[in-house]
PDB file of N, CA and C in Angstrom:
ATOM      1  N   UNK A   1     -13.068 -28.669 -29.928  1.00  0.00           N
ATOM      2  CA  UNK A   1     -13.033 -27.211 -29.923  1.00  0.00           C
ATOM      3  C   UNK A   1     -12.344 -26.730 -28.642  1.00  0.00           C
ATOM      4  N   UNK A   2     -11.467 -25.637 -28.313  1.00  0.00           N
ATOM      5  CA  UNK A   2     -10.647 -25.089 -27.768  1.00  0.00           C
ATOM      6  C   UNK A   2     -11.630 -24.615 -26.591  1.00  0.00           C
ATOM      7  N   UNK A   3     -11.083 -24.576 -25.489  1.00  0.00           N
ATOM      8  CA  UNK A   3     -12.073 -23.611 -24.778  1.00  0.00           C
ATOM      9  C   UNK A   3     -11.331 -22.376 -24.466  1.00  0.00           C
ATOM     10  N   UNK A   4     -12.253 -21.213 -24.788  1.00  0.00           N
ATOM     11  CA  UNK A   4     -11.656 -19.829 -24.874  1.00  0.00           C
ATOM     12  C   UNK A   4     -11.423 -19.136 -23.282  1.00  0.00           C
ATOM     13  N   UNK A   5      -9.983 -18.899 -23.304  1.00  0.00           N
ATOM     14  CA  UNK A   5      -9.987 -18.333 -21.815  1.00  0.00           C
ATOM     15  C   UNK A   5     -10.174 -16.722 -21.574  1.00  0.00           C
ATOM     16  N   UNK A   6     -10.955 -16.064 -20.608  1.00  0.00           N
ATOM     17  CA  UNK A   6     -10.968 -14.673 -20.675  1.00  0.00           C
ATOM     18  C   UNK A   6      -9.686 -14.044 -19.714  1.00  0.00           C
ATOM     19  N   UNK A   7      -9.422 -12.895 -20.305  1.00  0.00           N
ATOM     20  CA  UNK A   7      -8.094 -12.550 -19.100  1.00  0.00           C
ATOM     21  C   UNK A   7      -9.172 -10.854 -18.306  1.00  0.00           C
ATOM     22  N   UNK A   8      -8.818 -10.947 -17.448  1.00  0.00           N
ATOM     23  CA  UNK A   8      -9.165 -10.431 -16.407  1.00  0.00           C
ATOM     24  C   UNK A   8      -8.413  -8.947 -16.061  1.00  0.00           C
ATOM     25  N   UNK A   9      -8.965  -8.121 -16.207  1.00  0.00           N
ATOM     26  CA  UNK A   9      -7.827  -6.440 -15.314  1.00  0.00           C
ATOM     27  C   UNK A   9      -7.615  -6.643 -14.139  1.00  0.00           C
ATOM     28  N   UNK A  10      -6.488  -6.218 -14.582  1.00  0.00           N
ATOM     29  CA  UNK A  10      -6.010  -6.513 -12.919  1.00  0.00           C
ATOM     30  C   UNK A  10      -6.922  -5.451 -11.807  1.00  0.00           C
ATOM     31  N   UNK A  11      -7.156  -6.034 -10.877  1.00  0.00           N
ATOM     32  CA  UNK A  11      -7.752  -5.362  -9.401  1.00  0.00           C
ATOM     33  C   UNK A  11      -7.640  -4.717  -9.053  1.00  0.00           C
ATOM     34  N   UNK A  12      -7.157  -3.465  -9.750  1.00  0.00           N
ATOM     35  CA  UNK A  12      -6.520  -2.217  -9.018  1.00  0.00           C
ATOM     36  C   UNK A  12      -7.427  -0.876  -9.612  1.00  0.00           C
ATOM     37  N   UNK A  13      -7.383  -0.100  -8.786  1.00  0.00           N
ATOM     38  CA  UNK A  13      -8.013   1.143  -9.220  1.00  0.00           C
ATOM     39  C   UNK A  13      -7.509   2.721  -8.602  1.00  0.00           C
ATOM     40  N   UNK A  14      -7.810   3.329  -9.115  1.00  0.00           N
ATOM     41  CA  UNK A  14      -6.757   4.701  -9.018  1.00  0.00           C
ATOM     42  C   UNK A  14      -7.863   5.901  -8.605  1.00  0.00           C
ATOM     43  N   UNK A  15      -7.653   5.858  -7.238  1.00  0.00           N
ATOM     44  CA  UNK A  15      -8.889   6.948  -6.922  1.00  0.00           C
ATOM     45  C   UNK A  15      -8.237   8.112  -6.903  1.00  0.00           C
ATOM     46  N   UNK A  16      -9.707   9.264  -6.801  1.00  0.00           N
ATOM     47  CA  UNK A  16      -9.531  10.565  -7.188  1.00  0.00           C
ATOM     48  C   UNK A  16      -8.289  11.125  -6.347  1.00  0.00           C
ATOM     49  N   UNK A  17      -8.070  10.702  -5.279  1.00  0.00           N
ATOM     50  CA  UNK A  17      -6.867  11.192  -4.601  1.00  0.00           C
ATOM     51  C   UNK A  17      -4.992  10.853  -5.487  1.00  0.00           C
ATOM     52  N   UNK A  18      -5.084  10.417  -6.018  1.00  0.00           N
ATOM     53  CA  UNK A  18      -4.115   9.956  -7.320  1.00  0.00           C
ATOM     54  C   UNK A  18      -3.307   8.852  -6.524  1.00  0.00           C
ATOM     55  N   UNK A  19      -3.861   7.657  -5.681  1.00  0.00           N
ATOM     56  CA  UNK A  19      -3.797   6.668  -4.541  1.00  0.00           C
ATOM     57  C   UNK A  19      -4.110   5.258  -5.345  1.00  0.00           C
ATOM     58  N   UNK A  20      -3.267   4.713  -5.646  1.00  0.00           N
ATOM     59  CA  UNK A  20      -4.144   2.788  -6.259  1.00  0.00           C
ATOM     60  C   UNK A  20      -4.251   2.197  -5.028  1.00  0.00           C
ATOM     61  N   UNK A  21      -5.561   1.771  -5.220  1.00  0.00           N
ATOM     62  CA  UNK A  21      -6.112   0.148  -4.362  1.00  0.00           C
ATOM     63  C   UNK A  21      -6.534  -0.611  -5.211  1.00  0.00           C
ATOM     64  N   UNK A  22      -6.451  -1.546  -4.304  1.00  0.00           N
ATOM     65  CA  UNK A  22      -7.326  -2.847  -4.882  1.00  0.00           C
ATOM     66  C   UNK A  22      -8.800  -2.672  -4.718  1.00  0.00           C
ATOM     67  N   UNK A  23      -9.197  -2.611  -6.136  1.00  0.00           N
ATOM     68  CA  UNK A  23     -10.436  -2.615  -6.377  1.00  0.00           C
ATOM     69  C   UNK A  23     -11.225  -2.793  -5.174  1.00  0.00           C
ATOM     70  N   UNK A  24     -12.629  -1.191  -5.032  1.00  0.00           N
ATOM     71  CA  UNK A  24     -13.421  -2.146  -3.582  1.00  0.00           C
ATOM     72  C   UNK A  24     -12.867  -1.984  -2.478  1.00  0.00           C
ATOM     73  N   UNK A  25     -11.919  -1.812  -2.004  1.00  0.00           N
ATOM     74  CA  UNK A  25     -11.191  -1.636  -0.921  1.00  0.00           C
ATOM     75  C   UNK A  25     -10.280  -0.434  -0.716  1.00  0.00           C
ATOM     76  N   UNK A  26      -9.887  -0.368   0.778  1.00  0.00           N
ATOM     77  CA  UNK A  26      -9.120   0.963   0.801  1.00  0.00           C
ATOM     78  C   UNK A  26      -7.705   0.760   1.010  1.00  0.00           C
ATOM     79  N   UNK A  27      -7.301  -0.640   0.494  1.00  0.00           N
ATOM     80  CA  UNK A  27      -6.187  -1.171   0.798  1.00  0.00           C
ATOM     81  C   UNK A  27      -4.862  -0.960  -0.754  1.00  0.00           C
ATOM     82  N   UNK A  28      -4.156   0.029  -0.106  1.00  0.00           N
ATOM     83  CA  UNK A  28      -3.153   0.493  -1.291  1.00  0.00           C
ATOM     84  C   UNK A  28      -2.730  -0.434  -1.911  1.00  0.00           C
ATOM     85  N   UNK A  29      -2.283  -0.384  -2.714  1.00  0.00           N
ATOM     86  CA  UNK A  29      -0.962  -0.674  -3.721  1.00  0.00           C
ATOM     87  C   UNK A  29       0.416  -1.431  -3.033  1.00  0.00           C
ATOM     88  N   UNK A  30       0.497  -0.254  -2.732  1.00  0.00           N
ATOM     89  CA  UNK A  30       1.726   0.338  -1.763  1.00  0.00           C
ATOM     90  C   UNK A  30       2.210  -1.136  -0.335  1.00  0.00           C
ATOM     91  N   UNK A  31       0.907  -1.004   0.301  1.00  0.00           N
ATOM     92  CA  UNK A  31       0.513  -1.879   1.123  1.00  0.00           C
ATOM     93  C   UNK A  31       1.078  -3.212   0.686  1.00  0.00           C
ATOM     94  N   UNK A  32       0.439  -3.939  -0.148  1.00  0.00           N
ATOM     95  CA  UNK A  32       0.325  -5.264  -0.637  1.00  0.00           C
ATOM     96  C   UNK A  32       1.713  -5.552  -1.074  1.00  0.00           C
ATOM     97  N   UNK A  33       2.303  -4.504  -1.660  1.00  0.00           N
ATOM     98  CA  UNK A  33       3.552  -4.796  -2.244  1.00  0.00           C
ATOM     99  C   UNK A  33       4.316  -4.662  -0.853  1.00  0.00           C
ATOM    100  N   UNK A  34       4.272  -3.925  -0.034  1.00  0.00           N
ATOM    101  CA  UNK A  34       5.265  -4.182   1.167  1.00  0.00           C
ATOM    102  C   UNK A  34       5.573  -5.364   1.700  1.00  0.00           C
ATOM    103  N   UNK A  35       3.818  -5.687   1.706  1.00  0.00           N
ATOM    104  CA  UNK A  35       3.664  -7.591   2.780  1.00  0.00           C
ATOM    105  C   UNK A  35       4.467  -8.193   2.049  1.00  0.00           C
ATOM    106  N   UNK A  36       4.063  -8.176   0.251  1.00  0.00           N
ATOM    107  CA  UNK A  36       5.422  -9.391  -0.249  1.00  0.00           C
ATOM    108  C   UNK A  36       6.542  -9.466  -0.275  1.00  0.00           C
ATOM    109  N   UNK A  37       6.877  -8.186  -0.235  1.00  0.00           N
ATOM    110  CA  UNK A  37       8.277  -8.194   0.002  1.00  0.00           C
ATOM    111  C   UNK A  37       8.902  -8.604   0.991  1.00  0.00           C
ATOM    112  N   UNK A  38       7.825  -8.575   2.133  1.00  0.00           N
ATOM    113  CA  UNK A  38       9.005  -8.965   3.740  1.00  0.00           C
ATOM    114  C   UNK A  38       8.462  -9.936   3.485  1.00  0.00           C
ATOM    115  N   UNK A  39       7.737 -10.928   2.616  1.00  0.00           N
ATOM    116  CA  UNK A  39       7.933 -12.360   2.168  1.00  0.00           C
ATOM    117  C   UNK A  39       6.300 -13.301   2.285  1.00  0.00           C
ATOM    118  N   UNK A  40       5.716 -12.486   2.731  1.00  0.00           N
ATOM    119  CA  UNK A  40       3.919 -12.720   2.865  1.00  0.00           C
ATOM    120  C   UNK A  40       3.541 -13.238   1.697  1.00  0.00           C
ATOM    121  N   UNK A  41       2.745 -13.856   2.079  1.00  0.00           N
ATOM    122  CA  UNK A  41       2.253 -15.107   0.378  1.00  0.00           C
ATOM    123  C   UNK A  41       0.568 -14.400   0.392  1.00  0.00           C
ATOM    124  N   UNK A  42       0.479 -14.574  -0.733  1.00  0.00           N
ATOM    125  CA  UNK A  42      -0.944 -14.020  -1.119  1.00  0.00           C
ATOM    126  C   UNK A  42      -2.054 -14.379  -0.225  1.00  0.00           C
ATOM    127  N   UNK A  43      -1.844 -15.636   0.304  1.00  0.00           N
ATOM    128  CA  UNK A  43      -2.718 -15.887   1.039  1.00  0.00           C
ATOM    129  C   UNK A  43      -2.513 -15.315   2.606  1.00  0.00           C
ATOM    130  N   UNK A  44      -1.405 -14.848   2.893  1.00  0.00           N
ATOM    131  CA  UNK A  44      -1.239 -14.084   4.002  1.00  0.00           C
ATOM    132  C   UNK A  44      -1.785 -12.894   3.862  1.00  0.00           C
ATOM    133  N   UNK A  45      -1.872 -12.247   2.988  1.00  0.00           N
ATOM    134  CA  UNK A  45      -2.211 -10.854   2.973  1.00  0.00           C
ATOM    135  C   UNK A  45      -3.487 -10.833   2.484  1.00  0.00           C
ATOM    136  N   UNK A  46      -4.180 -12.067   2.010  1.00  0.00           N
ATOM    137  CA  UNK A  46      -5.611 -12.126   2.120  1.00  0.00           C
ATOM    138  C   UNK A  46      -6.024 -11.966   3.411  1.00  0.00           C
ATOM    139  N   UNK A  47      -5.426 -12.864   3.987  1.00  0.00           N
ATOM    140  CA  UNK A  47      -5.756 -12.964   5.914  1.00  0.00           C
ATOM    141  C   UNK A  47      -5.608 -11.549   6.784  1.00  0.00           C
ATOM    142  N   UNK A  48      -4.272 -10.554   5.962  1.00  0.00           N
ATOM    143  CA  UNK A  48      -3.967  -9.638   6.856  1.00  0.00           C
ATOM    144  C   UNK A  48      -5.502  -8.777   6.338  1.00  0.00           C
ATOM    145  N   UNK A  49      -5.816  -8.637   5.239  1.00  0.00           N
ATOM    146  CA  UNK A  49      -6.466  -7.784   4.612  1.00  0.00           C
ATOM    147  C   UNK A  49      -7.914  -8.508   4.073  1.00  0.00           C
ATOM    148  N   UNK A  50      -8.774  -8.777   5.088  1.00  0.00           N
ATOM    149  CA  UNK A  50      -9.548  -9.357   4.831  1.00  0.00           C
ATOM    150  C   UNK A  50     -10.631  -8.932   3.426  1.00  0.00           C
ATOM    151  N   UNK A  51     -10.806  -7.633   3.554  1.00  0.00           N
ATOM    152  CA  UNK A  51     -11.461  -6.925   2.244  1.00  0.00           C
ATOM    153  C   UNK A  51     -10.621  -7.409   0.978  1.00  0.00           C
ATOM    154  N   UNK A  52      -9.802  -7.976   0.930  1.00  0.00           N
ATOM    155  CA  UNK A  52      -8.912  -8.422  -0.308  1.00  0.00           C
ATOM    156  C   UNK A  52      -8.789  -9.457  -0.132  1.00  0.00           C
ATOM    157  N   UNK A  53      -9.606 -10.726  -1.690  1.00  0.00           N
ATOM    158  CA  UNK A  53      -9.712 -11.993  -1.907  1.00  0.00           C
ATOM    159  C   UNK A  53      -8.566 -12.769  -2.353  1.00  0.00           C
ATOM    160  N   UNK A  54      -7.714 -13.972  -1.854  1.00  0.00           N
ATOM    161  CA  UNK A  54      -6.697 -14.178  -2.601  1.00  0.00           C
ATOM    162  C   UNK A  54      -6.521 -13.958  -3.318  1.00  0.00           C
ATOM    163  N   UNK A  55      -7.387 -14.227  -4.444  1.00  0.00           N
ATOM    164  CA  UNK A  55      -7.699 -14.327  -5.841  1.00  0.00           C
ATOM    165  C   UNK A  55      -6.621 -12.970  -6.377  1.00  0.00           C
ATOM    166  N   UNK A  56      -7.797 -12.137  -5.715  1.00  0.00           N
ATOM    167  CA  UNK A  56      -7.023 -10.380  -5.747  1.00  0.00           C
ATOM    168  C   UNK A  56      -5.716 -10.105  -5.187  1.00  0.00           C
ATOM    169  N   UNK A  57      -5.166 -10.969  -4.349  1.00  0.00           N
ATOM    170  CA  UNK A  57      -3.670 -10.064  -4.175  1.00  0.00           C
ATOM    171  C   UNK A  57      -3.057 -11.152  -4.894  1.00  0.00           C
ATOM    172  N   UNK A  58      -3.430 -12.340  -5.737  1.00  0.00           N
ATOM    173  CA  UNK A  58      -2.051 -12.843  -6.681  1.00  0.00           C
ATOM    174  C   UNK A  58      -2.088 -12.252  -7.691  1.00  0.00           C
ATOM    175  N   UNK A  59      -3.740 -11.302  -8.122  1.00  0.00           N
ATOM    176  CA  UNK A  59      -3.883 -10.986  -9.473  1.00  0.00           C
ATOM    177  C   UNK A  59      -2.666  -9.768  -9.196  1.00  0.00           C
ATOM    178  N   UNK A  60      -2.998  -9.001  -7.992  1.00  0.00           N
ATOM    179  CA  UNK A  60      -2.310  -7.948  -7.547  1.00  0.00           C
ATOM    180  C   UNK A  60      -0.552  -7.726  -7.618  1.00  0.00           C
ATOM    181  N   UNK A  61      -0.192  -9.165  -7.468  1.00  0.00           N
ATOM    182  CA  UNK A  61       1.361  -9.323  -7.034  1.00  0.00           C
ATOM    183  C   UNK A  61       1.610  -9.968  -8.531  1.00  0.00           C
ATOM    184  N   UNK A  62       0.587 -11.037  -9.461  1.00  0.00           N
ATOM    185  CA  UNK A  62       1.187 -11.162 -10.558  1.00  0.00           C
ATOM    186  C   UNK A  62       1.252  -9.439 -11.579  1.00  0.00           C
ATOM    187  N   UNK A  63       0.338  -9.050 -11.377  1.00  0.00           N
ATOM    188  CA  UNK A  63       0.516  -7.946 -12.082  1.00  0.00           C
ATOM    189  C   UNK A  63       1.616  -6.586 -11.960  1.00  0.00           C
ATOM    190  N   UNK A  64       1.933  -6.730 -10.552  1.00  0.00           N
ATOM    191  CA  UNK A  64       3.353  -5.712 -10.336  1.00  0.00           C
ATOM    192  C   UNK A  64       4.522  -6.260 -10.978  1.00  0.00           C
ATOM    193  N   UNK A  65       4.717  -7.920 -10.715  1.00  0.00           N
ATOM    194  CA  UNK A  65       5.767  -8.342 -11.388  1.00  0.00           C
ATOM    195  C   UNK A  65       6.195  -8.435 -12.791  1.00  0.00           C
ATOM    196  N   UNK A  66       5.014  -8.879 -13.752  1.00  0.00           N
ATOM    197  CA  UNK A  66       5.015  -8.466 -14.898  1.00  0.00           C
ATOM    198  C   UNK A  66       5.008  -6.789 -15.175  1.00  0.00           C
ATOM    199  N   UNK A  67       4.758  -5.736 -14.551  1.00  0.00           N
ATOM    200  CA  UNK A  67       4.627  -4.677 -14.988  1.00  0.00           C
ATOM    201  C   UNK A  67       5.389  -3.301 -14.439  1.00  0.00           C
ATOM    202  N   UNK A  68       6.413  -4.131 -13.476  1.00  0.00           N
ATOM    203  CA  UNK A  68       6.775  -3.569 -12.641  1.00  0.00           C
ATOM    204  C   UNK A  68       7.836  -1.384 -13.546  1.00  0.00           C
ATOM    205  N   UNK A  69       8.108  -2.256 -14.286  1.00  0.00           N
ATOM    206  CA  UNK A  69       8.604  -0.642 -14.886  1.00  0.00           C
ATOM    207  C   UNK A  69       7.811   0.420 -15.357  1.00  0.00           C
ATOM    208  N   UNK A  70       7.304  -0.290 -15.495  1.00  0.00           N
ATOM    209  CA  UNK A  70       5.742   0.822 -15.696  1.00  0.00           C
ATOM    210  C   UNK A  70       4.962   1.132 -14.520  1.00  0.00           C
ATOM    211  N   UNK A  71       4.901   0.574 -13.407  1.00  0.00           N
ATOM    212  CA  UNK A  71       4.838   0.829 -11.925  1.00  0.00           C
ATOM    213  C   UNK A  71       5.739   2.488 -11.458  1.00  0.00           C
ATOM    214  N   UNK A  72       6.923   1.424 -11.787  1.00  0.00           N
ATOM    215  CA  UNK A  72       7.939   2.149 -10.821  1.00  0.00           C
ATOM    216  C   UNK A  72       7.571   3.819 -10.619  1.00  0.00           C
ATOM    217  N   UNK A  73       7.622   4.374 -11.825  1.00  0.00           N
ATOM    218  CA  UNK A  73       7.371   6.002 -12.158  1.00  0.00           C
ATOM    219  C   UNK A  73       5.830   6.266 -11.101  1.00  0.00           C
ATOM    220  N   UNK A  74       5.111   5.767 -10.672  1.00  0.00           N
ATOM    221  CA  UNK A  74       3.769   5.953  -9.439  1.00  0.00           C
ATOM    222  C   UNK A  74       4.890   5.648  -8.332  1.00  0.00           C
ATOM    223  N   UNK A  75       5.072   4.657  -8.239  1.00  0.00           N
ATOM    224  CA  UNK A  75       5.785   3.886  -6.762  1.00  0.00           C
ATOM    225  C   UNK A  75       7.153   5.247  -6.452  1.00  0.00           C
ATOM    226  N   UNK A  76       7.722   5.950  -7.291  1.00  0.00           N
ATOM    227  CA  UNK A  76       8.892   6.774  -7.165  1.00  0.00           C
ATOM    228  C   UNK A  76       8.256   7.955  -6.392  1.00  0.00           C
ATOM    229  N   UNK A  77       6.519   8.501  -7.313  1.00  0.00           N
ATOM    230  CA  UNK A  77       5.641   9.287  -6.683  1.00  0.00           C
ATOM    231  C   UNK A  77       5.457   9.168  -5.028  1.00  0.00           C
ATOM    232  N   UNK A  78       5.170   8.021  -5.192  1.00  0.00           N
ATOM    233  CA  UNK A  78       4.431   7.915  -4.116  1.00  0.00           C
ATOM    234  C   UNK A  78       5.406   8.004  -2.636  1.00  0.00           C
ATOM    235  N   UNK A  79       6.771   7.498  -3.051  1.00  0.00           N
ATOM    236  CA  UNK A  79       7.626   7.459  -1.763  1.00  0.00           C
ATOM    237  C   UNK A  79       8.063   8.669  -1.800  1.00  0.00           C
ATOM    238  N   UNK A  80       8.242   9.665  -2.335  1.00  0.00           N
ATOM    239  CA  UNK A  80       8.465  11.213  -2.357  1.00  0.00           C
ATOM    240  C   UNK A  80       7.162  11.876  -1.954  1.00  0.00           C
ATOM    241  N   UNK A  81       6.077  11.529  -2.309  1.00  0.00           N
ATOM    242  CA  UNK A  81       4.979  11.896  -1.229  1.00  0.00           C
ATOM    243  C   UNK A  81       5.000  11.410   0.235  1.00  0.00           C
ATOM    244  N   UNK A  82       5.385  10.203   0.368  1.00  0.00           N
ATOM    245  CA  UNK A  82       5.720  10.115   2.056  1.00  0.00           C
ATOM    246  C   UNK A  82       6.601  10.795   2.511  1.00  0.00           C
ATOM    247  N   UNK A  83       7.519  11.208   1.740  1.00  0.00           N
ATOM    248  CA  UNK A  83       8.944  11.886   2.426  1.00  0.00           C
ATOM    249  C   UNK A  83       8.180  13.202   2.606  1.00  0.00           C
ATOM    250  N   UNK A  84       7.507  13.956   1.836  1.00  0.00           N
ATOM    251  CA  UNK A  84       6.748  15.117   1.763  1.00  0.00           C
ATOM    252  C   UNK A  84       6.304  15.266   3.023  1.00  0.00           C
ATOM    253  N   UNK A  85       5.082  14.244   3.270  1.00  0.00           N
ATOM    254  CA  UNK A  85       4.754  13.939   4.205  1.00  0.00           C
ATOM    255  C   UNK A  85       4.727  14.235   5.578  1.00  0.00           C
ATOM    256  N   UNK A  86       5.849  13.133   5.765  1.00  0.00           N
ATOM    257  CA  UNK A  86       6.669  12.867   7.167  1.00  0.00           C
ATOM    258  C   UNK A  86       7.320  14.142   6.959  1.00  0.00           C
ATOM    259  N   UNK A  87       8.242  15.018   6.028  1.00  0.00           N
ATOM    260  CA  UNK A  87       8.908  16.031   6.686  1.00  0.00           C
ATOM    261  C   UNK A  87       7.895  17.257   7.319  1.00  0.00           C
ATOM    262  N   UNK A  88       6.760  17.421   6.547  1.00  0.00           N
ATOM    263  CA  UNK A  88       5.913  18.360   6.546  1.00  0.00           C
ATOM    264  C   UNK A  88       5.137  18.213   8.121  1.00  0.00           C
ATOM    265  N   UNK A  89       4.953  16.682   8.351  1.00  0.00           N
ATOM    266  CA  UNK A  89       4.390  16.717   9.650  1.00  0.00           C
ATOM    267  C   UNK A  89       5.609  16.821  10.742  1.00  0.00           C
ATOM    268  N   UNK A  90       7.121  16.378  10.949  1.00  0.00           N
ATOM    269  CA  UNK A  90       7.757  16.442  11.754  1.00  0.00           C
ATOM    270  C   UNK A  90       8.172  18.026  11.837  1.00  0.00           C
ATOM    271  N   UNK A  91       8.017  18.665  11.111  1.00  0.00           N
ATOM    272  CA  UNK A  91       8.324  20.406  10.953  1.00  0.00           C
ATOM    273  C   UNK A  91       7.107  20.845  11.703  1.00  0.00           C
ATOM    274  N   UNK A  92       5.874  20.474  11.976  1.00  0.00           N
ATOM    275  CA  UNK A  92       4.763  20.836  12.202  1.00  0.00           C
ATOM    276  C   UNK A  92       4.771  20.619  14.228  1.00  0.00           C
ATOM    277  N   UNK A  93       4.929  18.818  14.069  1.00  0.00           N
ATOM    278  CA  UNK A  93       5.066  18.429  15.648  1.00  0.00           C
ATOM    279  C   UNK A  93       6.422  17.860  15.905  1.00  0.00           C
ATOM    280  N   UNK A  94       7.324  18.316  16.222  1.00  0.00           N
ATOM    281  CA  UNK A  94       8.774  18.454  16.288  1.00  0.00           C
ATOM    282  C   UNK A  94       8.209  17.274  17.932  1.00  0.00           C
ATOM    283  N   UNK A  95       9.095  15.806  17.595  1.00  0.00           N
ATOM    284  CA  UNK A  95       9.548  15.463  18.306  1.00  0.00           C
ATOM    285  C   UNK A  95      10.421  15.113  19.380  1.00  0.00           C
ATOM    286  N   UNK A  96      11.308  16.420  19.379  1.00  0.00           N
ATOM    287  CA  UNK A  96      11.724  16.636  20.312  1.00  0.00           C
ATOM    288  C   UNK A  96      11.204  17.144  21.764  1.00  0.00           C
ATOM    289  N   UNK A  97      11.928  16.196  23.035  1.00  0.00           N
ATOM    290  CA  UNK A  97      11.314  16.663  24.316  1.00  0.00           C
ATOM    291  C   UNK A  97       9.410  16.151  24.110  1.00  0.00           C
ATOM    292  N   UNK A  98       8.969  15.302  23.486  1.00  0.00           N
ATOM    293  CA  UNK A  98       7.719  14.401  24.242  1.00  0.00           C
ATOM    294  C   UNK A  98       7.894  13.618  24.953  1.00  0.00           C
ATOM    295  N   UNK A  99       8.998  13.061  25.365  1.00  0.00           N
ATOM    296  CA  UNK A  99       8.787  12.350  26.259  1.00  0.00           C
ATOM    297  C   UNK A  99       8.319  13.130  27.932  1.00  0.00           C
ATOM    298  N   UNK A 100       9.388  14.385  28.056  1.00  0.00           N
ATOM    299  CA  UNK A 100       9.758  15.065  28.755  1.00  0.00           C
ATOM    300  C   UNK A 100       8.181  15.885  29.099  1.00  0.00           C
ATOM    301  N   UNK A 101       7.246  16.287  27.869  1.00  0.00           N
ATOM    302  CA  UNK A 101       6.185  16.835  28.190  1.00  0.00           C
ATOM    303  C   UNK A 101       4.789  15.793  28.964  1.00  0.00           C
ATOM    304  N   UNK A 102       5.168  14.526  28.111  1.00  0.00           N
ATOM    305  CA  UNK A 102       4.208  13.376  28.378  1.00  0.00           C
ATOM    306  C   UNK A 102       4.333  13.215  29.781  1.00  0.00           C
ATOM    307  N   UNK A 103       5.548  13.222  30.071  1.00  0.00           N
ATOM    308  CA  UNK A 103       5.812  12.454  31.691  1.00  0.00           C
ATOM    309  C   UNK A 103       5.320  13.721  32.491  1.00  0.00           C
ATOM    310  N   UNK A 104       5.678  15.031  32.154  1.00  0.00           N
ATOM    311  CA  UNK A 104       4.873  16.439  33.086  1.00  0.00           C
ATOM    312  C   UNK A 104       3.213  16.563  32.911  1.00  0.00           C
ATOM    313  N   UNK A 105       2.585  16.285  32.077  1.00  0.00           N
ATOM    314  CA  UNK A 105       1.002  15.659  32.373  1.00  0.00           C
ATOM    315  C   UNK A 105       0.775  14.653  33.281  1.00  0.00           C
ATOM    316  N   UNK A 106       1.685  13.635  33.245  1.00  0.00           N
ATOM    317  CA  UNK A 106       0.933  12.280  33.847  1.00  0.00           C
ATOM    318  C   UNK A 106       1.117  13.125  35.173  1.00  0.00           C
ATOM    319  N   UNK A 107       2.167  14.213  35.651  1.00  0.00           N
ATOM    320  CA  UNK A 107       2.727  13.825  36.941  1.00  0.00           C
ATOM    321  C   UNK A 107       1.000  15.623  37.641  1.00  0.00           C
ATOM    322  N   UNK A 108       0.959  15.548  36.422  1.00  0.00           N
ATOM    323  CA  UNK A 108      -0.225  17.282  36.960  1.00  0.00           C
ATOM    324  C   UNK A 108      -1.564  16.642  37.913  1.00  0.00           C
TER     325      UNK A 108
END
């Protein structure tokens, strides 16, 4: 007789903020897929991300790869929310001249 294998959901979960992590953790999506890309092996990013079990970032990295087009349309979201972001905060604290203010504190 065969032994029956169960397949597993992938580890990810989509909190109320409209944000995926890995299940349990506050560790994005976003995140995990960066480490592999600059070439981090599952078991590295277990290590970087201790709240996340190997187990969970191959389920994590097999599941982007198989699913990746159906990803993409969140992942397109999500980097237009950083651009949002970053413009919304650099309009806010204009980095221009901190250095110039930093160095007139140290010197008060």
């Amino acid at each position: 007789m065969a032994e029956a294998l169960t397949a597993e959901p992938a580890p990810l979960a989509l909190g109320d903020d409209g944000v995926m992590r890995v299940r349990d953790t506050r560790v994005t999506l976003e995140t995990v897929l960066a480490a592999f890309a600059e070439g981090a092996t599952a078991e590295e990013i277990a290590q970087s991300y201790p709240s996340i079990s190997p187990a969970d970032a191959y389920q994590v990295i097999g599941y982007c790869l198989r699913h990746s087009s159906e990803l993409e349309p969140y992942l397109a979201r999500r980097r237009q929310s950083v651009r949002d972001i970053r413009l919304l905060n650099e309009s806010r604290w204009p980095s221009a001249g901190v250095r110039d203010r930093l160095l007139a504190r140290r010197q008060e």
